[in-house]
Protein backbone atom coordinates (compact mmCIF):
# COMPACT_ATOMS: atom_id res chain seq x y z
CA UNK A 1 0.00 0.00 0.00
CA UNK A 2 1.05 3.32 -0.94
CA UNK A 3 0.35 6.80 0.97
CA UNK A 4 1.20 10.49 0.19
CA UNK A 5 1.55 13.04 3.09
CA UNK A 6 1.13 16.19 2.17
CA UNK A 7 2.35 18.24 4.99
CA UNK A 8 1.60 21.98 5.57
CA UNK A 9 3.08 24.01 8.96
CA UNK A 10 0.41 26.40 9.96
CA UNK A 11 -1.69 23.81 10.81
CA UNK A 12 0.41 22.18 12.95
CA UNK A 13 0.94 22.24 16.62
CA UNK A 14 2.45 24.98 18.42
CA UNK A 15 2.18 27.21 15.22
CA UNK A 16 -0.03 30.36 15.46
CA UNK A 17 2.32 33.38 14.30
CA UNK A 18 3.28 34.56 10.61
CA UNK A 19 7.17 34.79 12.12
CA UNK A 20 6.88 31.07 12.33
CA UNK A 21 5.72 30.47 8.78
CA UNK A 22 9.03 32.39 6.95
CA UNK A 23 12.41 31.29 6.51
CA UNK A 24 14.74 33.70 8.71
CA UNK A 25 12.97 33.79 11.14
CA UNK A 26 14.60 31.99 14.53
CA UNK A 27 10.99 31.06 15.17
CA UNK A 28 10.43 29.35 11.12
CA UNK A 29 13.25 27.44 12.57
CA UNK A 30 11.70 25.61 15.31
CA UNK A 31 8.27 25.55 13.55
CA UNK A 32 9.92 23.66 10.66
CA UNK A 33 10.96 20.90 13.48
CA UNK A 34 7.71 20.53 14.73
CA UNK A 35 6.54 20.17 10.68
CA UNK A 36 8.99 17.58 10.30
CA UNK A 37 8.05 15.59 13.53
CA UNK A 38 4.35 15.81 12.17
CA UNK A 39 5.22 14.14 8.74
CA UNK A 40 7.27 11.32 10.64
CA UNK A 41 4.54 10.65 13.04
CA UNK A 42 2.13 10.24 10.16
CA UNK A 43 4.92 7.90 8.46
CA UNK A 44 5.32 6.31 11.93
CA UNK A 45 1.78 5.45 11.90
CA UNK A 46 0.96 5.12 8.09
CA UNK A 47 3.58 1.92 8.49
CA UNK A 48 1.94 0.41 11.28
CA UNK A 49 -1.32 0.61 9.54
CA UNK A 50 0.31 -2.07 6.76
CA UNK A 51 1.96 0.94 4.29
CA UNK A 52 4.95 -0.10 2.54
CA UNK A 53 5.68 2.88 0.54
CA UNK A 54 5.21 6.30 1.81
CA UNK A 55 5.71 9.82 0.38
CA UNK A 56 6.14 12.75 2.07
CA UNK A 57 5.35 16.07 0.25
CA UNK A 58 6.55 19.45 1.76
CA UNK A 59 3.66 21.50 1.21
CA UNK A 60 4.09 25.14 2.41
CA UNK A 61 5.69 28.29 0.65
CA UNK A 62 8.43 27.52 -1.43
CA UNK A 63 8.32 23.67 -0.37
CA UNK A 64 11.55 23.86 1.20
CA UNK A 65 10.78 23.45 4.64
CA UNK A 66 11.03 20.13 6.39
CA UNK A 67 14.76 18.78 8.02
CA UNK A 68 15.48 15.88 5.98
CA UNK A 69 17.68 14.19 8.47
CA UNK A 70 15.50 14.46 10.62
CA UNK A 71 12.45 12.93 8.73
CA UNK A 72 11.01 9.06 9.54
CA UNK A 73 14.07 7.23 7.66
CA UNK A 74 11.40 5.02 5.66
CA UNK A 75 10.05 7.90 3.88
CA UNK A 76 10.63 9.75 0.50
CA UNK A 77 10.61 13.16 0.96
CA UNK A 78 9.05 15.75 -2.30
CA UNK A 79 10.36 19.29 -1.95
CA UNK A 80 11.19 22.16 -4.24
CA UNK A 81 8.84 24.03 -7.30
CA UNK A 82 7.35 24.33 -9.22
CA UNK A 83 5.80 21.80 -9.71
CA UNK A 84 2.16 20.88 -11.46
CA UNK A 85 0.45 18.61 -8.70
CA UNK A 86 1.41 21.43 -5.92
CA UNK A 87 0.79 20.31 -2.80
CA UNK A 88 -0.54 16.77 -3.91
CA UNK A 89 2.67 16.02 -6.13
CA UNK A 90 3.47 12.28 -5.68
CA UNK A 91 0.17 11.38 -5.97
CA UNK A 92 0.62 10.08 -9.96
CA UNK A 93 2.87 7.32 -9.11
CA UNK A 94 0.18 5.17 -8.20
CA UNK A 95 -0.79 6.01 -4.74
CA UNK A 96 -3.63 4.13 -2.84
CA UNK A 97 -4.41 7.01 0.10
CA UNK A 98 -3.73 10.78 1.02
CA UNK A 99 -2.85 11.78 4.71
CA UNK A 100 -3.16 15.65 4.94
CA UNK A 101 -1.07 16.84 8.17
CA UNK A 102 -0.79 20.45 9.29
CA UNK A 103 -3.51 22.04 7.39
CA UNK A 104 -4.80 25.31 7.96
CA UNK A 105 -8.54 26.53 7.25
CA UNK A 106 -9.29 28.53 3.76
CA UNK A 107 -9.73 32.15 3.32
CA UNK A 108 -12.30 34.37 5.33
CA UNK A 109 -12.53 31.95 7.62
CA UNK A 110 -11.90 31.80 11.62
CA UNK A 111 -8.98 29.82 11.62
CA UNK A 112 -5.29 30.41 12.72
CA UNK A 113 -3.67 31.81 10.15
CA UNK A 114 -6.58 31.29 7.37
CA UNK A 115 -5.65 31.99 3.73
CA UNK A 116 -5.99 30.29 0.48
CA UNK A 117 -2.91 29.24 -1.40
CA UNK A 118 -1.28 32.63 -1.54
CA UNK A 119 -2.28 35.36 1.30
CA UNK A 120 -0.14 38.27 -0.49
CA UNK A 121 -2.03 37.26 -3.94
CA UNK A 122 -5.70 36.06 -3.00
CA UNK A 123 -8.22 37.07 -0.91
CA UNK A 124 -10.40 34.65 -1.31
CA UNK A 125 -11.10 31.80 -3.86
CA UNK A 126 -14.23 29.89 -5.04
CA UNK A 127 -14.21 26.86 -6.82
CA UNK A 128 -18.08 26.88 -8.83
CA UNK A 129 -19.66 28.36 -6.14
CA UNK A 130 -17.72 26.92 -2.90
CA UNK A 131 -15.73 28.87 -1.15
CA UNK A 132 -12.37 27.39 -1.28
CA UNK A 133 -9.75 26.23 1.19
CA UNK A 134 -6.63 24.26 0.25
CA UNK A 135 -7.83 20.69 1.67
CA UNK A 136 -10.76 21.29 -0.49
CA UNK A 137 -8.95 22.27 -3.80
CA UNK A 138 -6.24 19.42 -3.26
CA UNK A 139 -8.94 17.07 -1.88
CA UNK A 140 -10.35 16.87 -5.25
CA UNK A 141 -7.35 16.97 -7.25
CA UNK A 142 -6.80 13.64 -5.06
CA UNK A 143 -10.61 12.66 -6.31
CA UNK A 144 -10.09 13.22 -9.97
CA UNK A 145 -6.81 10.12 -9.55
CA UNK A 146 -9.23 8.02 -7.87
CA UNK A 147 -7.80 8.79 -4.10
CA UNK A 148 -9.06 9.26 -1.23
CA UNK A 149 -8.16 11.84 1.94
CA UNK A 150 -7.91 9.41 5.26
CA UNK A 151 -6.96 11.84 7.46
CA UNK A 152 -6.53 15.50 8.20
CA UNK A 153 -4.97 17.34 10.68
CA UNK A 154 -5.17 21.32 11.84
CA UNK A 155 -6.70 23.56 14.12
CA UNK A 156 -10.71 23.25 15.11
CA UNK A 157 -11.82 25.27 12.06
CA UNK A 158 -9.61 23.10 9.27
CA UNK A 159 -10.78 19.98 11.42
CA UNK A 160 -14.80 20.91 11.48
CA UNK A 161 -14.34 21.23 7.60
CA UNK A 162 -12.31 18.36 7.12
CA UNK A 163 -15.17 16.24 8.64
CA UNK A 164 -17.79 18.13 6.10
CA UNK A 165 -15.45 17.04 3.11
CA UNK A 166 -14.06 14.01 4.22
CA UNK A 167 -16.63 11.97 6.87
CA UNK A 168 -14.97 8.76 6.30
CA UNK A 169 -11.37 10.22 7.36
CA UNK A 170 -9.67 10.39 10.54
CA UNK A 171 -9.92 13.78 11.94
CA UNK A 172 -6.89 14.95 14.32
CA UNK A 173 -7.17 18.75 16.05
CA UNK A 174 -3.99 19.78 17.33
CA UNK A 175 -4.89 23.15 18.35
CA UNK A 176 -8.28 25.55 18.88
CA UNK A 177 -8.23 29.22 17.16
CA UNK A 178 -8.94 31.88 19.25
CA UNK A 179 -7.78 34.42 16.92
CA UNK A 180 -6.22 34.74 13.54
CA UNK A 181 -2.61 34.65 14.81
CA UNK A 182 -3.87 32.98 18.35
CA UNK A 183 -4.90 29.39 20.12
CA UNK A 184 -4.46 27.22 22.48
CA UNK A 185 -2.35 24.42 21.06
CA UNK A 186 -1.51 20.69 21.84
CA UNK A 187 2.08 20.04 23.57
CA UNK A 188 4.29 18.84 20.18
CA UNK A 189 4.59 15.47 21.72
CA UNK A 190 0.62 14.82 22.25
CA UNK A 191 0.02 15.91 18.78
CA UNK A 192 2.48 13.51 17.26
CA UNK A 193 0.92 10.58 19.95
CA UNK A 194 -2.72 11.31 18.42
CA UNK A 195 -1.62 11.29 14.46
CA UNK A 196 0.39 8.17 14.55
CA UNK A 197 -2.42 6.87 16.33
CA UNK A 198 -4.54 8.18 13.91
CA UNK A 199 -2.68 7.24 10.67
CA UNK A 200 -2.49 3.68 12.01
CA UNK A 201 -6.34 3.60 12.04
CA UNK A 202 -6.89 5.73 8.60
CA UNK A 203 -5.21 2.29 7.00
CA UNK A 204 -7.66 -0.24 8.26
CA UNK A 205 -10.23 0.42 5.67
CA UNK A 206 -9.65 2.63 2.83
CA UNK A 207 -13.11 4.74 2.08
CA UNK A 208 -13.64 4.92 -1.49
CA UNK A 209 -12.84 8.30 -3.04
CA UNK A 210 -14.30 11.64 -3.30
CA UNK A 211 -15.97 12.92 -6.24
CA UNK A 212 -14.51 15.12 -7.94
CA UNK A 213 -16.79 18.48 -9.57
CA UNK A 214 -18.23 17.81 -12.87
CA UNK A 215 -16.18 19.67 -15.31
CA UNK A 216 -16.22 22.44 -16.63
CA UNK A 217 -16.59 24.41 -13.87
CA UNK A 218 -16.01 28.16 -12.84
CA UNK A 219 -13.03 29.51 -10.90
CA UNK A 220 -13.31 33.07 -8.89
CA UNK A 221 -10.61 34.83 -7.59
CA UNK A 222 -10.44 37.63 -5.24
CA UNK A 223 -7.31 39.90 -5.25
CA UNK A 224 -5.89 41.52 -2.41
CA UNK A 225 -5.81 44.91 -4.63
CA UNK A 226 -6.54 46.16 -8.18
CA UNK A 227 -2.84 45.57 -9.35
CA UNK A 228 -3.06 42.04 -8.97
CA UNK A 229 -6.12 41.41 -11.45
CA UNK A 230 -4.24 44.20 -13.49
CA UNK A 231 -1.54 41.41 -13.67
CA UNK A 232 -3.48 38.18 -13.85
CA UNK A 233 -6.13 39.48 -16.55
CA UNK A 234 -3.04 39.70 -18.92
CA UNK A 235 -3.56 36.09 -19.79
CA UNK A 236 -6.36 35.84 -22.25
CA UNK A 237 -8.16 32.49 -20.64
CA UNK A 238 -8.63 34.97 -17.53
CA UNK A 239 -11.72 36.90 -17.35
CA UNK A 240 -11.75 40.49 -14.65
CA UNK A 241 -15.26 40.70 -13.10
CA UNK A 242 -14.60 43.96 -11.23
CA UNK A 243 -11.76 45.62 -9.81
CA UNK A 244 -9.91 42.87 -7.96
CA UNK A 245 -12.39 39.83 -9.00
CA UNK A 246 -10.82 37.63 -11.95
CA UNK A 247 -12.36 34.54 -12.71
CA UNK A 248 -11.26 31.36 -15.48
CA UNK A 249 -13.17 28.36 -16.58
CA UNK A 250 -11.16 24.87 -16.13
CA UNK A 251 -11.97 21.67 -17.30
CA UNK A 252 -10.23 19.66 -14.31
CA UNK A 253 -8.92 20.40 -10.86
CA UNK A 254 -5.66 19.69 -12.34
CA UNK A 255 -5.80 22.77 -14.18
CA UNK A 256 -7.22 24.69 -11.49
CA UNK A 257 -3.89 23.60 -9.69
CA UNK A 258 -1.73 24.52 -12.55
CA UNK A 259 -3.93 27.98 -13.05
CA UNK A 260 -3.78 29.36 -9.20
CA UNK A 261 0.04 28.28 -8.77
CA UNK A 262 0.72 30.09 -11.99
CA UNK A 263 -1.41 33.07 -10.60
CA UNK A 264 0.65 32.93 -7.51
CA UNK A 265 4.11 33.11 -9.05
CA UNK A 266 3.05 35.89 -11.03
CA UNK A 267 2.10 37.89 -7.94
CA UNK A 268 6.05 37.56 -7.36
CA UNK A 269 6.57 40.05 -9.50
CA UNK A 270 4.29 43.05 -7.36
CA UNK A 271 6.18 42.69 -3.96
């Protein structure tokens, strides 16, 4: 059995700051420990479950982040971009179940440190006419290969969603938002207890897979100012609604991927 772990950090335990989320910072530093221990307690668990392949994909920012020596020696670790499957890259080697770990809730939501992809770029994203978080976007990029999520992990507000989008998976909350950049949090070593334990469980009966949206479908995007859709209504598949709305029609969630990551590399360019 195969499993991909896609592993975020602002989900995970002990994380509530932006200082914690960006290389040089001594705080990204420590945070990027905790992400690591995460990912091997999923692998840790994903094993015991009856796994004997597991990937690892480091899922936040520039997908640089995790320690590799200091990752569960039995996994393969994914870093670097760009890359077309994002945050779910691994998954088209053949891959039987997805483990999400250290997720953080979508965009205009309640959640410690809530965004959508790319903070600086987006302001909010809808997928036809869900509002969009990044376990729902990748969730069903994972149902369009025929995969299905078996766990998630987060704060309260990724968690309560998780069990909207994924009822058959095993749901682990690490930490409760009281604020966007506050919550009470999980010791490290408690959080790591409860997803091995977790993981092991996710593996004893593989739900079958999401479905994915019907294609086509329509894909909103809300700026964070007027210079952004400036920027992003230069390609000619992209359609400006108003000031800082853009929207794009896609046939798959794999182009959806490949259309929002290009969007967000773009933005680059207006820092």
């Amino acid at each position: 059995m195969k499993v991909l772990v896609s592993v975020d950090i602002e989900g995970v335990a002990g994380v509530t700051h932006f200082d914690q989320t960006s290389p040089g910072n001594p705080e990204y530093e420590r945070a990027r420990r905790l992400m690591t221990a995460e990912a091997s307690a999923a692998v840790e668990g994903a094993l015991a479950g009856g796994a004997t392949e597991v990937l690892v994909n480091d899922s936040h920012g520039h997908y640089r982040n995790m320690i590799p020596e200091l990752l569960h020696p039995a996994a393969m670790l994914i870093q670097g971009k760009p890359r077309p499957l994002g945050m779910m890259a691994g998954i088209e080697t053949g891959v039987d179940a997805v483990m999400m770990v250290g997720y953080h809730a979508g965009a205009h939501s309640s959640g410690i440190l809530a965004h959508t992809m790319n903070g600086f770029a987006f302001s909010r994203v809808w997928i036809g006419e869900h509002d969009a978080s990044e376990a729902l976007i990748y969730g069903a990029l994972a149902a369009e290969f025929g995969v299905p999520v078996v766990l998630i992990s987060g704060d309260d507000v990724l968690v309560d969603e998780g069990r909207r989008l994924f009822p058959l998976a095993q749901a682990v909350e690490v930490k409760r938002a009281t604020g966007c950049i506050a919550g009470a949090s999980l010791s490290p070593q408690e959080a790591c207890r409860r997803l091995k334990e977790a993981a092991q469980r996710a593996l004893a009966a593989l739900p079958a897979a999401s479905a994915a949206p019907p294609a086509p479908f329509g894909c909103r995007v809300q700026v964070r100012n007027s210079a952004m859709a400036d920027l992003f209504s230069l390609l000619p598949f992209v359609e400006r609604i108003d000031p800082v709305t853009v929207c794009f029609t896609a046939p798959s969630m794999l182009y959806t991927v490949r259309v929002l990551a290009s969007l967000s590399a773009m933005a680059q360019s207006l820092r």
